[in-house]
N, C-alpha and C. Protein backbone atom coordinates (compact mmCIF):
# COMPACT_ATOMS: atom_id res chain seq x y z
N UNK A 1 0.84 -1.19 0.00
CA UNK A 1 0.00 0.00 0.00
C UNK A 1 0.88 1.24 0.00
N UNK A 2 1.25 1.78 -0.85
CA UNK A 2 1.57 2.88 -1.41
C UNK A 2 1.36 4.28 0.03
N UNK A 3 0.62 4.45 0.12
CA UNK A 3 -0.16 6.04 0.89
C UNK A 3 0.51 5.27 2.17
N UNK A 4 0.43 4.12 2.36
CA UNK A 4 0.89 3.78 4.41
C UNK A 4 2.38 3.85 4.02
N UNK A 5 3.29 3.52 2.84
CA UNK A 5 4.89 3.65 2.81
C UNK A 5 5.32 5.41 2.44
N UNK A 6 4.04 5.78 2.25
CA UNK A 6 4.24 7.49 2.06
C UNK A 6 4.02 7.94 3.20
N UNK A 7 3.53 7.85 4.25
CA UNK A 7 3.27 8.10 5.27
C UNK A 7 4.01 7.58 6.43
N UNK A 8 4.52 6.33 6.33
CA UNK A 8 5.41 6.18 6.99
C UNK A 8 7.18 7.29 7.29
N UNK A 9 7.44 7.32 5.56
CA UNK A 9 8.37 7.84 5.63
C UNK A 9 8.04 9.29 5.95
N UNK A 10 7.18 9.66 5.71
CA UNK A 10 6.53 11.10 6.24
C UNK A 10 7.24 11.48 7.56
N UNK A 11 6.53 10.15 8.43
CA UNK A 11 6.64 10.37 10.03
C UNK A 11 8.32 9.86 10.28
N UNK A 12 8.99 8.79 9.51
CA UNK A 12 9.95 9.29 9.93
C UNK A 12 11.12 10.40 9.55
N UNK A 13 10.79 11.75 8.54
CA UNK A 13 11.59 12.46 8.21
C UNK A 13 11.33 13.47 8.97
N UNK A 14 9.83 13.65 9.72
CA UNK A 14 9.56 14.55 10.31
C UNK A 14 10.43 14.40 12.23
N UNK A 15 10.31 12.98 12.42
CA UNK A 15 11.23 12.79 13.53
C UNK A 15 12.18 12.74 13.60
N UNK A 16 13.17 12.27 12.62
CA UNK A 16 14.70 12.98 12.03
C UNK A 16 15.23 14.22 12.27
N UNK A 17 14.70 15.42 12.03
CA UNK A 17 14.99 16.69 11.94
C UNK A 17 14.10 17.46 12.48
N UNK A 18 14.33 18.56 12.07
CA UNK A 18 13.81 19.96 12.88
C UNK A 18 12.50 20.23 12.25
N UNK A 19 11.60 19.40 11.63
CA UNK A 19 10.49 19.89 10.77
C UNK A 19 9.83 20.38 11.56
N UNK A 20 8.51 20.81 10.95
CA UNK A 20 7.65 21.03 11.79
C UNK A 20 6.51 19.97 10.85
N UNK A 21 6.61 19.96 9.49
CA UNK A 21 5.78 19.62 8.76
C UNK A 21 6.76 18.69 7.53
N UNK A 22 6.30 17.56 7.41
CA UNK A 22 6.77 16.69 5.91
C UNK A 22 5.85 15.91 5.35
N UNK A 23 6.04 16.57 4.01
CA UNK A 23 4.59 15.66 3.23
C UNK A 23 5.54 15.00 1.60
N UNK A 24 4.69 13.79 1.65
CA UNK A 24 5.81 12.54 0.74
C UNK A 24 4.51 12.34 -0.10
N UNK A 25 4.91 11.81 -1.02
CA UNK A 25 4.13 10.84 -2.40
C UNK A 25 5.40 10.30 -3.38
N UNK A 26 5.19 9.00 -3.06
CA UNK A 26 6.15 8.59 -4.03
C UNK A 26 8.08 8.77 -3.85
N UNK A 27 8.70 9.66 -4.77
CA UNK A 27 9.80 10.09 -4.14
C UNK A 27 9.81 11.33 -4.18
N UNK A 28 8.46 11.82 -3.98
CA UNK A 28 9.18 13.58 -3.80
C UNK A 28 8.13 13.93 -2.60
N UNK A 29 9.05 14.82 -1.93
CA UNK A 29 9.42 15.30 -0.31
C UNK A 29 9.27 16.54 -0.80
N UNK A 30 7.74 16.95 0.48
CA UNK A 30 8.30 18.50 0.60
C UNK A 30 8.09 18.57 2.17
N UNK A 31 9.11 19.66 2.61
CA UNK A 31 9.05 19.92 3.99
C UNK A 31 9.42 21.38 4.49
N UNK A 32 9.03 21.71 5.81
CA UNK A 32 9.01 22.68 6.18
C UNK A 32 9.64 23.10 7.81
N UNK A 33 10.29 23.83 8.32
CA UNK A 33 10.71 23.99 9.22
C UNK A 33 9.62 25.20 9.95
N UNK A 34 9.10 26.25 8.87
CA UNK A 34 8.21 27.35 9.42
C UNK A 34 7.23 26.55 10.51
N UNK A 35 6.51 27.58 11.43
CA UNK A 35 5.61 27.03 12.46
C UNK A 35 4.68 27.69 12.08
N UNK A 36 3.10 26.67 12.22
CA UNK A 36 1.85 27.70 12.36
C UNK A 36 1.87 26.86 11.00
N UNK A 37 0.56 27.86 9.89
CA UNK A 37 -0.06 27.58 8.76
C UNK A 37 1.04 28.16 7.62
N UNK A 38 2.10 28.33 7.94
CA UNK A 38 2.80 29.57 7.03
C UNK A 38 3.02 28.95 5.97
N UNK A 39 3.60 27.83 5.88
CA UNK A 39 4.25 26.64 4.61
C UNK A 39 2.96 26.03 3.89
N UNK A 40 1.76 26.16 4.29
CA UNK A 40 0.55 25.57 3.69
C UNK A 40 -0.21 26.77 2.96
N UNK A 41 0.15 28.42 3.23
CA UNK A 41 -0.26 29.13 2.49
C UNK A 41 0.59 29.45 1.69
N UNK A 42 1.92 29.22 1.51
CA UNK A 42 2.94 29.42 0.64
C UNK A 42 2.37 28.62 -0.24
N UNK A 43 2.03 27.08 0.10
CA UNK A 43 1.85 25.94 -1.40
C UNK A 43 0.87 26.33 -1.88
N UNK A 44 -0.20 26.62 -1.66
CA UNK A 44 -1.68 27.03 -2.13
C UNK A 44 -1.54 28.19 -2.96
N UNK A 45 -0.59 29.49 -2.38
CA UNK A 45 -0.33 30.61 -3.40
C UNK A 45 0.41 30.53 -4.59
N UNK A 46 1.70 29.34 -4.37
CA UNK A 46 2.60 28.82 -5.28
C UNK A 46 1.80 27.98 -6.16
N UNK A 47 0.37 26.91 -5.78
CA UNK A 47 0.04 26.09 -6.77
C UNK A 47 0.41 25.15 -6.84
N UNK A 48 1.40 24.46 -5.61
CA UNK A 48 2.00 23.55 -5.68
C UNK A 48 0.97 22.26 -5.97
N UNK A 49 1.28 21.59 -6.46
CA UNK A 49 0.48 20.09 -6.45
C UNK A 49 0.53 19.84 -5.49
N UNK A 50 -0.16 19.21 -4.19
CA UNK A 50 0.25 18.08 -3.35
C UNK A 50 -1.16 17.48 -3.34
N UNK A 51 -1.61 17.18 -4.29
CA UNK A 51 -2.73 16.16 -4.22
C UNK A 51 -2.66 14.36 -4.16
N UNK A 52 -2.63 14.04 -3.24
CA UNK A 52 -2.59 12.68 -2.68
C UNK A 52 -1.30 12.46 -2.20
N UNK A 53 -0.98 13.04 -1.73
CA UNK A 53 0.37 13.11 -0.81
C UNK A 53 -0.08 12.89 0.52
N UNK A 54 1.16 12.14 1.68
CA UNK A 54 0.79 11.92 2.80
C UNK A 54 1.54 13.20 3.68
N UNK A 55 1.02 13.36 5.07
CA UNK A 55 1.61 14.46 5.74
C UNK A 55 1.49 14.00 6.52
N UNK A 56 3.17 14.51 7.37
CA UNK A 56 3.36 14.13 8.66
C UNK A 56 3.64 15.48 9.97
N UNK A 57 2.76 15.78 10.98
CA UNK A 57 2.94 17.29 11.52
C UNK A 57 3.02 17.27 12.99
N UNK A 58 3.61 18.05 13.11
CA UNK A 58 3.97 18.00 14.80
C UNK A 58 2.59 18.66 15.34
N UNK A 59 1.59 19.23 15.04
CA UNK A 59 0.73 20.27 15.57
C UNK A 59 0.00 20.66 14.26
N UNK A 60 -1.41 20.20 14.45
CA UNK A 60 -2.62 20.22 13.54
C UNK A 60 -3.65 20.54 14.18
N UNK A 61 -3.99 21.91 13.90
CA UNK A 61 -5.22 22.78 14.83
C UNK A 61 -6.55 22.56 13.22
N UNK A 62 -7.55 22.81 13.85
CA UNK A 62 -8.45 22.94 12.51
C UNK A 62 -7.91 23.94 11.41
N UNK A 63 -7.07 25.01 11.62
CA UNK A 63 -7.07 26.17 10.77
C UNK A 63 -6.22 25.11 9.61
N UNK A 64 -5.01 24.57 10.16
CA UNK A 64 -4.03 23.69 9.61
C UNK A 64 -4.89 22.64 8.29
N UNK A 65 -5.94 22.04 9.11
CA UNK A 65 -6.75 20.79 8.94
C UNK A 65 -7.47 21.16 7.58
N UNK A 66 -8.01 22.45 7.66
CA UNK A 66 -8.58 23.08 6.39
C UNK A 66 -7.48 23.50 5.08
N UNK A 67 -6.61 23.57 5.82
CA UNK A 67 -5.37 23.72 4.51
C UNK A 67 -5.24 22.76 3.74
N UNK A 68 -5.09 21.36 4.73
CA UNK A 68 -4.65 20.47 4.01
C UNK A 68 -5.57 19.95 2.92
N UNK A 69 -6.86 20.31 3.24
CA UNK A 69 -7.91 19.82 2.37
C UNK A 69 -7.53 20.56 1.08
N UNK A 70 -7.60 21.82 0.83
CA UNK A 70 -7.58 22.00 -0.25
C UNK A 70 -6.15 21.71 -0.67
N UNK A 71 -5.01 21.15 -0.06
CA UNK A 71 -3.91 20.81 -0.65
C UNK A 71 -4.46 19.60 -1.59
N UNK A 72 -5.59 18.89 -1.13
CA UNK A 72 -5.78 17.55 -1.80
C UNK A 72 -4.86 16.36 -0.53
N UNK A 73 -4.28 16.64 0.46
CA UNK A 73 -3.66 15.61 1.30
C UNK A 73 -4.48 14.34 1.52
N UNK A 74 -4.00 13.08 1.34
CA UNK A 74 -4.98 12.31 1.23
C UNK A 74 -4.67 11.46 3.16
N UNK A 75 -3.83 11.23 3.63
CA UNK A 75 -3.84 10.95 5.03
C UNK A 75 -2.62 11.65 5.26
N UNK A 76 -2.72 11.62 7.17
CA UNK A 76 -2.46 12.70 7.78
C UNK A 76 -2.07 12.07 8.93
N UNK A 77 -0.51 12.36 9.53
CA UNK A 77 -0.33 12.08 11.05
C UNK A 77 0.32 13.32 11.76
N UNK A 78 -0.13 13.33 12.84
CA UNK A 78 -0.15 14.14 14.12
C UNK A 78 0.25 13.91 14.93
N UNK A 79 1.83 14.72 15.54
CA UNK A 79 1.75 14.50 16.99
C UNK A 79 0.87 14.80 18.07
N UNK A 80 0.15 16.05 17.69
CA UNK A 80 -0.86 16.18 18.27
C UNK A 80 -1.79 17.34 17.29
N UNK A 81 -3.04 16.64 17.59
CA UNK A 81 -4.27 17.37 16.62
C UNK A 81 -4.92 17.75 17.54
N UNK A 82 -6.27 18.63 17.28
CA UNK A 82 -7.31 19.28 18.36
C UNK A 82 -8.28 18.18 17.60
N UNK A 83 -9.27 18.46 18.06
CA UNK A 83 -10.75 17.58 18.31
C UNK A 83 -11.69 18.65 16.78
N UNK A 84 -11.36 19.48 17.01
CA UNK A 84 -12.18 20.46 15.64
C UNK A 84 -11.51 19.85 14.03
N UNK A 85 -9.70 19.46 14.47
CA UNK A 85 -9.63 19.24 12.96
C UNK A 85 -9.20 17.82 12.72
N UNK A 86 -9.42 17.30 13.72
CA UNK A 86 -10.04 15.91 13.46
C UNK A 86 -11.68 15.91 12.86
N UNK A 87 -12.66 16.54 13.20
CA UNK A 87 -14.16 16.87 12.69
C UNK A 87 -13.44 16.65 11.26
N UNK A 88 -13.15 18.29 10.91
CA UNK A 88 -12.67 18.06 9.84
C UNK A 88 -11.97 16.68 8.92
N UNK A 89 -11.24 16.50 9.27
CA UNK A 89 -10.24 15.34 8.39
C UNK A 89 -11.78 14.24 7.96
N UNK A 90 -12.37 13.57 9.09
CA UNK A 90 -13.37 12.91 9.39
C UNK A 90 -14.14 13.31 8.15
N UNK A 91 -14.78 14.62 8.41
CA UNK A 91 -15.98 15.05 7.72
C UNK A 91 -15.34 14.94 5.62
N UNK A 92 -14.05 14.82 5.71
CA UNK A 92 -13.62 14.67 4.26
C UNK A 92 -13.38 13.66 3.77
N UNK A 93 -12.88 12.47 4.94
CA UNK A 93 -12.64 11.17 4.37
C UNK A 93 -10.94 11.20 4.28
N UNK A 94 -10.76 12.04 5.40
CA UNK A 94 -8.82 11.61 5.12
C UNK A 94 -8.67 10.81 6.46
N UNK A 95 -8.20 10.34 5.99
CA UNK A 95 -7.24 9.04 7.16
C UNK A 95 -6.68 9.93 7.80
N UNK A 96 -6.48 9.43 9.23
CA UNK A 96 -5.84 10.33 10.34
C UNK A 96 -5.47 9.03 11.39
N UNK A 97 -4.21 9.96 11.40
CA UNK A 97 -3.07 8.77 12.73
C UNK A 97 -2.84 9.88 13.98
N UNK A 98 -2.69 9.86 14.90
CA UNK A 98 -2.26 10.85 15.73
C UNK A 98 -1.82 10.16 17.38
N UNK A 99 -1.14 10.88 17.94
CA UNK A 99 -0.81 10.69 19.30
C UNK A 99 -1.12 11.19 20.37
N UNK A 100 -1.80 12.47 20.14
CA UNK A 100 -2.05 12.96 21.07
C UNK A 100 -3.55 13.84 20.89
N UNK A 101 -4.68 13.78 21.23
CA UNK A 101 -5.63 14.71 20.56
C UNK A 101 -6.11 15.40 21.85
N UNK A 102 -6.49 17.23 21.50
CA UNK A 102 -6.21 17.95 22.54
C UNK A 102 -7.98 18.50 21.91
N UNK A 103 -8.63 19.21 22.96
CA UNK A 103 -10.10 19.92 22.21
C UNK A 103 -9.43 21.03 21.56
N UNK A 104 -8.24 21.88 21.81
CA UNK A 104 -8.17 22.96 21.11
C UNK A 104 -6.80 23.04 21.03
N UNK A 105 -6.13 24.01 20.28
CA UNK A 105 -4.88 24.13 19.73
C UNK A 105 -4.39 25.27 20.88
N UNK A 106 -3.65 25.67 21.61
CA UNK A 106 -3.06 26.57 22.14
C UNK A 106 -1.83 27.29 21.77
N UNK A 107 -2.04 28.80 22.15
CA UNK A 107 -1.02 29.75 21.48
C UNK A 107 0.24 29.53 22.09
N UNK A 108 1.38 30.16 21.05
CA UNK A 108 2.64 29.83 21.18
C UNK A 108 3.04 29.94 22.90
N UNK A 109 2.48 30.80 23.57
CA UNK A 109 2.78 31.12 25.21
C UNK A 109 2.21 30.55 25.48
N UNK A 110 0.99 29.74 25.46
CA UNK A 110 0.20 28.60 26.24
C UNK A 110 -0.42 29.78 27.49
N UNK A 111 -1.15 30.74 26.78
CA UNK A 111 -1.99 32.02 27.65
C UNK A 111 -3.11 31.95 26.88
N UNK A 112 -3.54 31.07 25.91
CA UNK A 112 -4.85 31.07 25.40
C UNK A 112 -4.70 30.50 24.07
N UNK A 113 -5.64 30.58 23.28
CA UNK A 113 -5.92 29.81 21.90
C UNK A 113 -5.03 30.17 20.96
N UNK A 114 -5.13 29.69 19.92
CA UNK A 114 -4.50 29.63 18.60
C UNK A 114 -4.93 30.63 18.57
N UNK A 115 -4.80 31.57 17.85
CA UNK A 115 -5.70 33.04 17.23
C UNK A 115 -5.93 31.89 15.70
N UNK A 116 -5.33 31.58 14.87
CA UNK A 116 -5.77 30.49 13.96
C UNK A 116 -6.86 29.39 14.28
N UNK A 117 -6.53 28.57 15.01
CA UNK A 117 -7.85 27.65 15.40
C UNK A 117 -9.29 28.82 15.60
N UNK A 118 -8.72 29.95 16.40
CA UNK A 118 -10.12 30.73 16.78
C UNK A 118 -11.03 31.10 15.93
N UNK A 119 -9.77 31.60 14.52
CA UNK A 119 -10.34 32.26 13.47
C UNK A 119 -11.31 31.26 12.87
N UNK A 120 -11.24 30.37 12.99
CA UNK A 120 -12.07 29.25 11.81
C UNK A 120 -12.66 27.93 12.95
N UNK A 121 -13.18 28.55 14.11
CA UNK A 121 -13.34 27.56 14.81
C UNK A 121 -15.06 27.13 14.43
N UNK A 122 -15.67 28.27 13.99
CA UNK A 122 -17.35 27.89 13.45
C UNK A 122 -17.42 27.67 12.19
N UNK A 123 -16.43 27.82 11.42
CA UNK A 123 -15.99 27.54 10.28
C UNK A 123 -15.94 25.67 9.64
N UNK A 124 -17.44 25.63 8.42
CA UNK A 124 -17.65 24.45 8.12
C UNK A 124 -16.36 23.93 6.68
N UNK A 125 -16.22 25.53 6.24
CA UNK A 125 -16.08 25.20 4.71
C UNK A 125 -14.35 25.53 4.32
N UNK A 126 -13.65 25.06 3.65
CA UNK A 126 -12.46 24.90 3.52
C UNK A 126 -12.13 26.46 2.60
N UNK A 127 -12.53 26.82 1.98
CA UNK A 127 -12.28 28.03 1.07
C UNK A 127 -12.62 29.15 1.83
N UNK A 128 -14.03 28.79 2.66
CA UNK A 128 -13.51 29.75 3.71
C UNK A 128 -12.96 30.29 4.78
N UNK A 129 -12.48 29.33 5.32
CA UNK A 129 -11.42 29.35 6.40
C UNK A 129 -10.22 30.22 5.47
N UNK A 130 -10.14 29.48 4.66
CA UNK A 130 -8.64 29.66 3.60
C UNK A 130 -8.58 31.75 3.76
N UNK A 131 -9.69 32.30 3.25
CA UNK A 131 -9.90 33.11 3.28
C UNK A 131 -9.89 34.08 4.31
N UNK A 132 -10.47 33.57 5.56
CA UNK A 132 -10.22 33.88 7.31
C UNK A 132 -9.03 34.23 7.31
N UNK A 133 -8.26 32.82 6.97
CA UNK A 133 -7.12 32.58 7.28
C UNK A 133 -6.02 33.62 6.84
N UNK A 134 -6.24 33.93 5.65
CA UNK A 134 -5.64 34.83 4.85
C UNK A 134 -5.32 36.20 5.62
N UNK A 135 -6.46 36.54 5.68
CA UNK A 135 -6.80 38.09 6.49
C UNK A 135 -6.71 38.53 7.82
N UNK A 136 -6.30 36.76 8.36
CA UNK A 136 -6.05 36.96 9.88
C UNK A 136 -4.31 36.92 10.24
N UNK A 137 -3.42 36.14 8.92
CA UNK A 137 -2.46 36.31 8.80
C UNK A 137 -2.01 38.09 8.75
N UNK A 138 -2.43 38.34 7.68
CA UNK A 138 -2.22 39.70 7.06
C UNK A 138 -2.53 40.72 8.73
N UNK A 139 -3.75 40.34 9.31
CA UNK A 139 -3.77 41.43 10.29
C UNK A 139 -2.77 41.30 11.14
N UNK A 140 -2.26 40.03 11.48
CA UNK A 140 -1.35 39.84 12.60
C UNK A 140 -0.19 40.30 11.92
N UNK A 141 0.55 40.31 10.74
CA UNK A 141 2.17 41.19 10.52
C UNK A 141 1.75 42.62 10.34
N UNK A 142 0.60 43.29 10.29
CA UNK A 142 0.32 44.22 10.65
C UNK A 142 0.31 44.80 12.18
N UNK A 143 0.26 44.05 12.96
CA UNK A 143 -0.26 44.24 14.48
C UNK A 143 1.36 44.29 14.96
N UNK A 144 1.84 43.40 14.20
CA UNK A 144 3.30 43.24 14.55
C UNK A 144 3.98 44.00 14.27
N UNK A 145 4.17 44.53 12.98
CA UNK A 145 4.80 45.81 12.29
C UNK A 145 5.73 45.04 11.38
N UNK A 146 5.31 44.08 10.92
CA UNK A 146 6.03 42.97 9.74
C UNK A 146 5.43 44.11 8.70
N UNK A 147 5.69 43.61 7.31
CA UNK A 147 5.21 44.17 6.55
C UNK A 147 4.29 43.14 5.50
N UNK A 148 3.23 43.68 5.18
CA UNK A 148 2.59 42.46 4.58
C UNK A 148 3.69 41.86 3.20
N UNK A 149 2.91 40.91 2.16
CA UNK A 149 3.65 40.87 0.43
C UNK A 149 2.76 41.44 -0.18
């Protein structure tokens, strides 16, 4: 089975190194060290293919969970997922492995929520989260004094 030897190696390139995120099909690897949704709105703006590719992630909040959908990700392991994007994965039909499942994603200080999970927590539909998502990025390097692209 093809998708469980893509997924395997997923999980172990992601425990190898410093990832945060590695997604396999076949022999091509893409991976990411960024934290948060950052590397999943890069592929979506880039166009990247990753349709039926497996992913392997240290931390999968729903905001994450909705990315992957429209990546096309066909299964998915987690060191730890929340309970919202498990709904998700569920509600699409992607296979999901995980170790640890939490009800909600918590912010980098562990003083409250994801501001990501929050943004898209009543959020049914994948294009629109995507969209949330977008504008909630953009407000936060604003808030920060990043500069948007």
């Amino acid at each position: 089975m093809v998708m469980k030897e893509d997924l395997l190696r997923a999980k172990e390139i992601l425990m190898q190194g410093e990832y945060t995120c590695v997604l396999c099909k076949a022999e091509q690897i893409y991976s990411s060290t960024e934290r948060g949704i950052k590397p999943f709105l890069q592929w979506i703006e880039a166009g990247t293919n990753l349709k039926g590719f497996s992913a392997a992630d240290k931390v999968i909040g729903k905001a994450a969970a909705f990315l992957y959908i429209l990546l096309q990700i066909e299964t998915v392991y987690a060191k730890v997922i929340s309970e919202g994007a498990l709904q998700v994965f569920h509600a699409h039909g992607i296979s999901v492995e995980y170790d640890i499942c939490v009800p909600r994603i918590q912010n980098r200080t562990q003083t409250g929520l994801c501001p990501m999970e929050s943004a898209v927590w009543e959020i049914t539909s994948a294009q629109q989260a995507h969209a949330l998502l977008v504008q909630k990025v953009k407000e936060m390097q604003n808030t920060s004094g990043e500069t948007t692209r």
